[in-house]
PDB file of N, CA and C in Angstrom:
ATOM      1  N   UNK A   1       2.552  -8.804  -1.583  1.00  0.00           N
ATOM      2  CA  UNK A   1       3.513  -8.962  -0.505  1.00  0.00           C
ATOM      3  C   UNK A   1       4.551  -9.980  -0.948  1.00  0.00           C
ATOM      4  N   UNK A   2       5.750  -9.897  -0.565  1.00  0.00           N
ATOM      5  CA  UNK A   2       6.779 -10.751  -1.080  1.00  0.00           C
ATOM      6  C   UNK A   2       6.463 -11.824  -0.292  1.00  0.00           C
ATOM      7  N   UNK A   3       6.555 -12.754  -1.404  1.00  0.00           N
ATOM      8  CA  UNK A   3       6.677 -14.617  -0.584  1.00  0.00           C
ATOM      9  C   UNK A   3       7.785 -14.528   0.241  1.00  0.00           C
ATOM     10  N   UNK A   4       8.789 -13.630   0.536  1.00  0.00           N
ATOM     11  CA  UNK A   4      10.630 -13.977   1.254  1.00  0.00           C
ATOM     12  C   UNK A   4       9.836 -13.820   2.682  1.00  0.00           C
ATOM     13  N   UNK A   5       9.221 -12.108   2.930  1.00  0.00           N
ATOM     14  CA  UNK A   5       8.547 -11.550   3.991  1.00  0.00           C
ATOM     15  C   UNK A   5       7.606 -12.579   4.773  1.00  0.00           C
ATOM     16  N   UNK A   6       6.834 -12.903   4.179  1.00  0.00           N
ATOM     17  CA  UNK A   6       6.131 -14.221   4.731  1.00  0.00           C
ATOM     18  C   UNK A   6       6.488 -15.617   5.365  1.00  0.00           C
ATOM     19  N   UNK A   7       8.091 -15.725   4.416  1.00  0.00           N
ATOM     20  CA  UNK A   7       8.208 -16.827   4.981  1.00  0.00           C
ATOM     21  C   UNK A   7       9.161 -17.086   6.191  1.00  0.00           C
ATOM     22  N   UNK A   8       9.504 -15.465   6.149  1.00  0.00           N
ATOM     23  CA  UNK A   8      10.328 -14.792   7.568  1.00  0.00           C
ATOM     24  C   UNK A   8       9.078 -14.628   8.747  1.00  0.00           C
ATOM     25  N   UNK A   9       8.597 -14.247   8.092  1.00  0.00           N
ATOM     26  CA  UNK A   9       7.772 -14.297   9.532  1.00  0.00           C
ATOM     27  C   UNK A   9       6.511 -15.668  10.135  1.00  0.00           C
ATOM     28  N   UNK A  10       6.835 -16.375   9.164  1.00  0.00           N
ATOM     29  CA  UNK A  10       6.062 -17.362   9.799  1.00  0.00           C
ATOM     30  C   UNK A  10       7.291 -18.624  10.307  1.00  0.00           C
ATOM     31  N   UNK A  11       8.693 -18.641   9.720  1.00  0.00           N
ATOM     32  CA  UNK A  11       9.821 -18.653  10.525  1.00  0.00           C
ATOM     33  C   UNK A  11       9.795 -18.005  11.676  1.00  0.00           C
ATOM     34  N   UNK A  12       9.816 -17.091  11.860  1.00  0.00           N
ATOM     35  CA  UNK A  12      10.284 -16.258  13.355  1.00  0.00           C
ATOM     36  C   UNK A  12       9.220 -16.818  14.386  1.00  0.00           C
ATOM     37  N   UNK A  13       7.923 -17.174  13.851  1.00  0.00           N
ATOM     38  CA  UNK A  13       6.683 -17.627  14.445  1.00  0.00           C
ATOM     39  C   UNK A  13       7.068 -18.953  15.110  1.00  0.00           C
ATOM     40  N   UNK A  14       7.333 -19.791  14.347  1.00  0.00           N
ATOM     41  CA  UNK A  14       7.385 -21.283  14.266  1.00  0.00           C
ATOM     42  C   UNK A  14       8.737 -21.488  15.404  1.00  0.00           C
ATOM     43  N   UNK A  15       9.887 -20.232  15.120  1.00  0.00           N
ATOM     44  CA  UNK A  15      10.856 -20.652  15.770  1.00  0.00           C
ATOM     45  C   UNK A  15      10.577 -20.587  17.578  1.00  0.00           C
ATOM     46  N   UNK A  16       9.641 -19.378  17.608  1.00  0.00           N
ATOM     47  CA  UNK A  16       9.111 -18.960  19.206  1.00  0.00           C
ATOM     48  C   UNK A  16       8.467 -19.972  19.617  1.00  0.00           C
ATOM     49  N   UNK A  17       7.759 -21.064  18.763  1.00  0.00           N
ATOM     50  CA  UNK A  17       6.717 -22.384  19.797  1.00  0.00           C
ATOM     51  C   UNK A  17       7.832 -23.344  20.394  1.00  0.00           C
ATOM     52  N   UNK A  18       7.658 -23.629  21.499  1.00  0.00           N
ATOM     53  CA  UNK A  18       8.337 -24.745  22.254  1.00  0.00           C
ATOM     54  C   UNK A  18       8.492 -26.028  21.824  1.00  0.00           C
ATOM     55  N   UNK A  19       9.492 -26.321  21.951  1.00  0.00           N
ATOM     56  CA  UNK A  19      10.508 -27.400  20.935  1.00  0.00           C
ATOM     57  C   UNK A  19       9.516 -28.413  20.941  1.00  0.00           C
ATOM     58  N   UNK A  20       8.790 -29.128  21.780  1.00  0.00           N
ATOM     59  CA  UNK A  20       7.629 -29.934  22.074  1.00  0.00           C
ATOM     60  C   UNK A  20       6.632 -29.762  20.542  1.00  0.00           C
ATOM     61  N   UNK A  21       7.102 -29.270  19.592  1.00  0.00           N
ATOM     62  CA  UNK A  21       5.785 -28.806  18.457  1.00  0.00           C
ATOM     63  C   UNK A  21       6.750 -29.125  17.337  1.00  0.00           C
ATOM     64  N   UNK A  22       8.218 -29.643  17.308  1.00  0.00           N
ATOM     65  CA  UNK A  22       8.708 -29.939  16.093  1.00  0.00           C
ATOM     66  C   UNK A  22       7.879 -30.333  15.227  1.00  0.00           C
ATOM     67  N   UNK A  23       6.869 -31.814  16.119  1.00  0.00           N
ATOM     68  CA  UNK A  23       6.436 -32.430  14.864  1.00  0.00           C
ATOM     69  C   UNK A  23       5.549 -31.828  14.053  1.00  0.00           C
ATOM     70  N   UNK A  24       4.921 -30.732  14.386  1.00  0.00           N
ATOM     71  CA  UNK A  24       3.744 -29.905  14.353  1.00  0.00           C
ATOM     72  C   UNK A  24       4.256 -28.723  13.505  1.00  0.00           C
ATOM     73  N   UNK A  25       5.729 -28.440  13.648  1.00  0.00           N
ATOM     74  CA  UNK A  25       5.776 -27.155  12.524  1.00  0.00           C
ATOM     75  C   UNK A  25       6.093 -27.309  11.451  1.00  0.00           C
ATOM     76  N   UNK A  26       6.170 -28.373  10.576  1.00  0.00           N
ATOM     77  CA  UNK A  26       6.043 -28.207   9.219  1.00  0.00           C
ATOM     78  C   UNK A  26       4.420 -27.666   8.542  1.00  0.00           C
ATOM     79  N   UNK A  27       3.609 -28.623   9.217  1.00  0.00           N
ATOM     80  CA  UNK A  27       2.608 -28.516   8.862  1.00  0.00           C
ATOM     81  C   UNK A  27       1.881 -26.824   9.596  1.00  0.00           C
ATOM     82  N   UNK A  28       2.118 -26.825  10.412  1.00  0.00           N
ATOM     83  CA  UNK A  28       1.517 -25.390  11.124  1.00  0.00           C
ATOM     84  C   UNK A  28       2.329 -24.043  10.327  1.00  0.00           C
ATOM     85  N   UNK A  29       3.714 -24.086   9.579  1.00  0.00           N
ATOM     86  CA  UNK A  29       4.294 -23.430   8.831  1.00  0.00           C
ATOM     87  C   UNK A  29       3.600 -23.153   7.198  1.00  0.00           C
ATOM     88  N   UNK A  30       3.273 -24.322   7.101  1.00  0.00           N
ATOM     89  CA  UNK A  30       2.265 -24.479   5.568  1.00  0.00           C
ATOM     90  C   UNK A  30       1.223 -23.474   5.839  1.00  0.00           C
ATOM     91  N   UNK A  31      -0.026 -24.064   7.504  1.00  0.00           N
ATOM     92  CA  UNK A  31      -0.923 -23.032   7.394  1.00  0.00           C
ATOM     93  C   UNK A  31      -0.990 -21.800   7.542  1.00  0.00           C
ATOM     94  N   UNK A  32       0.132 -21.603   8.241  1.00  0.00           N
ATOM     95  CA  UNK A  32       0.147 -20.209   8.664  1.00  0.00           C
ATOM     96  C   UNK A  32       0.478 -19.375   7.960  1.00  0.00           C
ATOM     97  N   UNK A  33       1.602 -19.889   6.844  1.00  0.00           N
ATOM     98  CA  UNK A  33       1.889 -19.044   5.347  1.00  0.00           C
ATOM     99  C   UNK A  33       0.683 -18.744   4.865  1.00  0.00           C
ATOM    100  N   UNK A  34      -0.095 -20.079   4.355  1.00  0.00           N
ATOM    101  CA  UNK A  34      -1.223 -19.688   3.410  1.00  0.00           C
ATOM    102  C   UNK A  34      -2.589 -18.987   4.225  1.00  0.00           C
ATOM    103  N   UNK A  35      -2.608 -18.838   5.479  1.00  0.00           N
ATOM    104  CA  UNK A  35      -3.529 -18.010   6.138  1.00  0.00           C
ATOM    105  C   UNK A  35      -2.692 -16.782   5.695  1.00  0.00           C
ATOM    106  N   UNK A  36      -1.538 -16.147   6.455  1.00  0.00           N
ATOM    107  CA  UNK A  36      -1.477 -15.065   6.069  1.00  0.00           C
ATOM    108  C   UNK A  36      -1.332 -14.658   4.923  1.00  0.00           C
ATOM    109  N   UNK A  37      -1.294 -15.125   4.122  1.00  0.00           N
ATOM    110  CA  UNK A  37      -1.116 -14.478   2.289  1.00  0.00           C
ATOM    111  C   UNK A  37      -2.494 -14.791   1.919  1.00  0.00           C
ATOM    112  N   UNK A  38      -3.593 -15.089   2.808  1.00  0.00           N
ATOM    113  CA  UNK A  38      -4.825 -15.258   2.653  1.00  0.00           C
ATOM    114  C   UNK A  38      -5.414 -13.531   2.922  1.00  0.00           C
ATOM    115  N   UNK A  39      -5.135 -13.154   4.340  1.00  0.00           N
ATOM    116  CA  UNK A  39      -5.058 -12.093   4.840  1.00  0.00           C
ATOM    117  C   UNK A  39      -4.692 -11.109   4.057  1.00  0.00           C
ATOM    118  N   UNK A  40      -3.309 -10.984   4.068  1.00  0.00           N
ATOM    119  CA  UNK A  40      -2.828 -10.420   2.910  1.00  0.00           C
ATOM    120  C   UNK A  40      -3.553  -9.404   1.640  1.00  0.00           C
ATOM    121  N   UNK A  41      -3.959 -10.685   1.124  1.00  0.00           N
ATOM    122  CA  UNK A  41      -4.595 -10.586  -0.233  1.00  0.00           C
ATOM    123  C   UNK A  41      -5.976  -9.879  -0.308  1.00  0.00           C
ATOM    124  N   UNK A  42      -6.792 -10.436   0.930  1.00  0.00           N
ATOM    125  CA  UNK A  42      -8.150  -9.744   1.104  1.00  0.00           C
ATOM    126  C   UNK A  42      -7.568  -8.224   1.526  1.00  0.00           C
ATOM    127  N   UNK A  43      -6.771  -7.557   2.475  1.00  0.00           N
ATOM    128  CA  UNK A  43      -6.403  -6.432   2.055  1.00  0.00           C
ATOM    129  C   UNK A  43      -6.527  -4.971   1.102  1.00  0.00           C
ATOM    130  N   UNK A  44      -6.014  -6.003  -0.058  1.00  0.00           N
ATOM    131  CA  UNK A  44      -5.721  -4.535  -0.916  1.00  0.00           C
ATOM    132  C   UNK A  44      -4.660  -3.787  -0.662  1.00  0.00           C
ATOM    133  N   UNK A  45      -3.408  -4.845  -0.702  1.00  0.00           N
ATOM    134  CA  UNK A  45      -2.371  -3.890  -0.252  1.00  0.00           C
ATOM    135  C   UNK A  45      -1.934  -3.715  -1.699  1.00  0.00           C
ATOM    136  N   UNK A  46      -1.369  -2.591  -1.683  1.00  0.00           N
ATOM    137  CA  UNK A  46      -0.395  -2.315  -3.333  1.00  0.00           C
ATOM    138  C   UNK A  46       0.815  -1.815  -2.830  1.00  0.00           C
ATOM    139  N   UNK A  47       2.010  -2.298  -4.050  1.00  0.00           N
ATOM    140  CA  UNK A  47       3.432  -2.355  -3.482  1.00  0.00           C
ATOM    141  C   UNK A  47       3.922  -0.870  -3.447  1.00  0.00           C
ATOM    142  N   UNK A  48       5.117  -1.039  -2.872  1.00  0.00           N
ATOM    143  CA  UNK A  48       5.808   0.813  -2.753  1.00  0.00           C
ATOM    144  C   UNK A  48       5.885   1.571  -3.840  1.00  0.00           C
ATOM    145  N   UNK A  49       6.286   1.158  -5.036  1.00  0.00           N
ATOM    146  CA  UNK A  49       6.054   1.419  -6.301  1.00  0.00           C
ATOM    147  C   UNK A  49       4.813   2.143  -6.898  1.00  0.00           C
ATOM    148  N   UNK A  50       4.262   1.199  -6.754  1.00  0.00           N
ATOM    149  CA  UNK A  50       2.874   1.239  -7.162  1.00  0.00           C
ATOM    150  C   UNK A  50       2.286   2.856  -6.631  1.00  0.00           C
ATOM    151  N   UNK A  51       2.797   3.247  -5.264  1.00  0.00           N
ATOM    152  CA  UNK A  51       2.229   3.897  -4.118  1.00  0.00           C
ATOM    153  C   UNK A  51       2.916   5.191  -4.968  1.00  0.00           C
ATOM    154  N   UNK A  52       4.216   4.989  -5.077  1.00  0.00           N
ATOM    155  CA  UNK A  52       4.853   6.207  -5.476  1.00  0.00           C
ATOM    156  C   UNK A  52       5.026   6.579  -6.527  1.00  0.00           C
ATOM    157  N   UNK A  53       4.055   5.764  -8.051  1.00  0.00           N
ATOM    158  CA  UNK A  53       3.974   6.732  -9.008  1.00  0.00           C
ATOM    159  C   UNK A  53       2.709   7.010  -8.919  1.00  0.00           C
ATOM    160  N   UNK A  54       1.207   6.392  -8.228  1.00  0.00           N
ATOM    161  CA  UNK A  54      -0.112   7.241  -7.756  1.00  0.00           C
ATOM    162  C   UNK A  54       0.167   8.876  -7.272  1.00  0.00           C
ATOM    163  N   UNK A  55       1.430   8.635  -6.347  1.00  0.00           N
ATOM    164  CA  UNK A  55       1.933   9.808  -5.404  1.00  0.00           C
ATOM    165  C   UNK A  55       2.624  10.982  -6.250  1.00  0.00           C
ATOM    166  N   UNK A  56       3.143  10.085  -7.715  1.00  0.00           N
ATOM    167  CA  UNK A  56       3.151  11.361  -8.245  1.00  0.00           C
ATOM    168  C   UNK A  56       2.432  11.930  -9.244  1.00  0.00           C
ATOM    169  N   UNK A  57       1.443  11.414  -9.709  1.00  0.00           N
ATOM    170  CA  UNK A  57       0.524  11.634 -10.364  1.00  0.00           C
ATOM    171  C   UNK A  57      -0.343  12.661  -9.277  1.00  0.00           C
ATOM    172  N   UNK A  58      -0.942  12.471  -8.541  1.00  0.00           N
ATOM    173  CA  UNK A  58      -1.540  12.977  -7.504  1.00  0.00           C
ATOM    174  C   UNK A  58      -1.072  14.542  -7.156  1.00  0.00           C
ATOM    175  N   UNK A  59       0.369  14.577  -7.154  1.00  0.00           N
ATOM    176  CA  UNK A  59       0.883  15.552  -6.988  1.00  0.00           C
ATOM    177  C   UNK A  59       1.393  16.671  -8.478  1.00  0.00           C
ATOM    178  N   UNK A  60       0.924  15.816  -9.233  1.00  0.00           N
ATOM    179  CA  UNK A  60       0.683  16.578 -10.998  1.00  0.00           C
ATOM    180  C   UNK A  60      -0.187  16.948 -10.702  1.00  0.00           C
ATOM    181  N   UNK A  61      -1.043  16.214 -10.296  1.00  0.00           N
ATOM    182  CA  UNK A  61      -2.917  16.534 -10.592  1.00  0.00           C
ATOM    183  C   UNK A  61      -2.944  17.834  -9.757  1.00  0.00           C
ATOM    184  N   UNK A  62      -2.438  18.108  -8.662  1.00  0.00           N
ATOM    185  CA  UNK A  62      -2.658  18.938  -7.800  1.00  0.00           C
ATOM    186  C   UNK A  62      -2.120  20.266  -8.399  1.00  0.00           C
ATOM    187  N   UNK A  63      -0.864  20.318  -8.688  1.00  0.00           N
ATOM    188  CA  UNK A  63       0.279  21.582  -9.539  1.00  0.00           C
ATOM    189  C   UNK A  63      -1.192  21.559 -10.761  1.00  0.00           C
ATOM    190  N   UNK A  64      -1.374  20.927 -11.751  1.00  0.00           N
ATOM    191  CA  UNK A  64      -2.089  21.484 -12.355  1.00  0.00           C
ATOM    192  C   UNK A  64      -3.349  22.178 -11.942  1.00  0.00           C
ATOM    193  N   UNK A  65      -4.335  21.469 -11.176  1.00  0.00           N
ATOM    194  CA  UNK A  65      -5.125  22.223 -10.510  1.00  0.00           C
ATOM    195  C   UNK A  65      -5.078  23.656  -9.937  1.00  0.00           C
ATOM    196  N   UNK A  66      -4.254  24.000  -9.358  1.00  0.00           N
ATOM    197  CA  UNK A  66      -3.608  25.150  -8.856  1.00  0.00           C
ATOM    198  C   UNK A  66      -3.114  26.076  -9.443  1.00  0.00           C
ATOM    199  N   UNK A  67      -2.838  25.622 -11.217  1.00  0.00           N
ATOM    200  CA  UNK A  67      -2.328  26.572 -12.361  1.00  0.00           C
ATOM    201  C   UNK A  67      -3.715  27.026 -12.934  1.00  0.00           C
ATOM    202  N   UNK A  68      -5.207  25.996 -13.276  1.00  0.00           N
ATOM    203  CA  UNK A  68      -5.943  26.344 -13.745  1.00  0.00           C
ATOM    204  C   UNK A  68      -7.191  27.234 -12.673  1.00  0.00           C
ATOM    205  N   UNK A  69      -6.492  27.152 -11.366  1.00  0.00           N
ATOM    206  CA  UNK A  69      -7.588  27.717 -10.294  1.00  0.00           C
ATOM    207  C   UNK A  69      -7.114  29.189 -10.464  1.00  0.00           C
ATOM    208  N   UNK A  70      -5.705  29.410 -10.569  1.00  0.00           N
ATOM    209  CA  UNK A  70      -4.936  30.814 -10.774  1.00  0.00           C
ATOM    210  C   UNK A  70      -5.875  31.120 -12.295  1.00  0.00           C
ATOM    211  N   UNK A  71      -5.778  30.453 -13.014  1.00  0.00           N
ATOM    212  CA  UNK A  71      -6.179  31.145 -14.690  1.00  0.00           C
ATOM    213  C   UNK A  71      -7.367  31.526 -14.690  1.00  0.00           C
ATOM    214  N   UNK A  72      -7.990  30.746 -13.949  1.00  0.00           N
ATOM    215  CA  UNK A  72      -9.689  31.088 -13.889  1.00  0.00           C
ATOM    216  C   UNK A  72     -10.006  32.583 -13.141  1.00  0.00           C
ATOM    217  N   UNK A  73      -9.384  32.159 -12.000  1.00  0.00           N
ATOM    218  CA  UNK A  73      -9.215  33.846 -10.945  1.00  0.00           C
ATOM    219  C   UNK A  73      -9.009  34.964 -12.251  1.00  0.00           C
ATOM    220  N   UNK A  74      -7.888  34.581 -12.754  1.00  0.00           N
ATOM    221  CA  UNK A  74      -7.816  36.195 -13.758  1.00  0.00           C
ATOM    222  C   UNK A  74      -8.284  36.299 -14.621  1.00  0.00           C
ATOM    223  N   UNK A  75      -9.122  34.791 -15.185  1.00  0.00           N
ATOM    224  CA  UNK A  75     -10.170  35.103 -16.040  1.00  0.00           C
ATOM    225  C   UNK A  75     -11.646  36.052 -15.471  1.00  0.00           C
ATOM    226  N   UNK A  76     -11.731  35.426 -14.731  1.00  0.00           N
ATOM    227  CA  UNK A  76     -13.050  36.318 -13.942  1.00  0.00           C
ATOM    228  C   UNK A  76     -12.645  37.362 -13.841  1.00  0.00           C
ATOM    229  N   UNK A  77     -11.411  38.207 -13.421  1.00  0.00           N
ATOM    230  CA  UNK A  77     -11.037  39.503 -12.960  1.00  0.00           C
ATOM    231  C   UNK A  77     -11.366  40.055 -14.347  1.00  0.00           C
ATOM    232  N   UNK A  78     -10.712  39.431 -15.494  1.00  0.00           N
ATOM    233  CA  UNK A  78     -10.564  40.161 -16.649  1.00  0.00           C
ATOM    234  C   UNK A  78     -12.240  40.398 -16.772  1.00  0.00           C
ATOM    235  N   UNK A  79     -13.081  39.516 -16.913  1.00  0.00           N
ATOM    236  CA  UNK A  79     -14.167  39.725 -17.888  1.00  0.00           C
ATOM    237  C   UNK A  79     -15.143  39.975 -16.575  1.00  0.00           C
ATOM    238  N   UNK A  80     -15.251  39.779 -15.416  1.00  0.00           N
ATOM    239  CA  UNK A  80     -16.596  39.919 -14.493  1.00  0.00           C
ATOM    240  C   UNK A  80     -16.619  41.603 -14.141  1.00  0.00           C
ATOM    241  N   UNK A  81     -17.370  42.667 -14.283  1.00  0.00           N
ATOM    242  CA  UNK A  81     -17.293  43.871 -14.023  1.00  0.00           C
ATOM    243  C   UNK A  81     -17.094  43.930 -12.678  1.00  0.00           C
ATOM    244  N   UNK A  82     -16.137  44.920 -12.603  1.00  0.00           N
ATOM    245  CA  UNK A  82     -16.076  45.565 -10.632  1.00  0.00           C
ATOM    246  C   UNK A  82     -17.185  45.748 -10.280  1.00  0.00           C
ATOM    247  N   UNK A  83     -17.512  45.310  -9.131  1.00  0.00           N
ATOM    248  CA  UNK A  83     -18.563  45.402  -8.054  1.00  0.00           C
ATOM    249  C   UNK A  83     -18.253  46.862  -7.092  1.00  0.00           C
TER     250      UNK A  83
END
């Protein structure tokens, strides 16, 4: 996860507590970053990238599958005697 994303949203967080917590959001900004990139991390998230060359591999794997499921069919036709 990008460190920018995180530190937007634990900004947007910090900015919603009532002004009464200034003294309190530096330090509550620290934890709350490193909780959520704690979170985060236990996850298993993988980036968009990552997602979309699995996605196209996946989608090779499949086109090929589908060429050798066809070859096999007319292999059997060729060599299995009519029933």
């Amino acid at each position: 996860m990008d460190p920018k994303h995180l530190d937007d949203l634990a900004r947007s967080f910090m900015d919603s507590l009532p002004k009464g917590f200034q003294t309190l959001q530096a330090d509550a900004g620290k934890n709350l970053h490193s909780t959520l990139q704690a979170a985060l991390a236990r996850m298993n998230l993988v980036s968009r990238e990552e997602f979309d060359v699995q996605a196209a591999v996946l989608r090779r794997t499949r086109e090929k599958l589908d060429r050798l499921e066809k070859q096999l069919a007319e292999l059997e036709r060729q060599v299995l005697p009519k029933q």
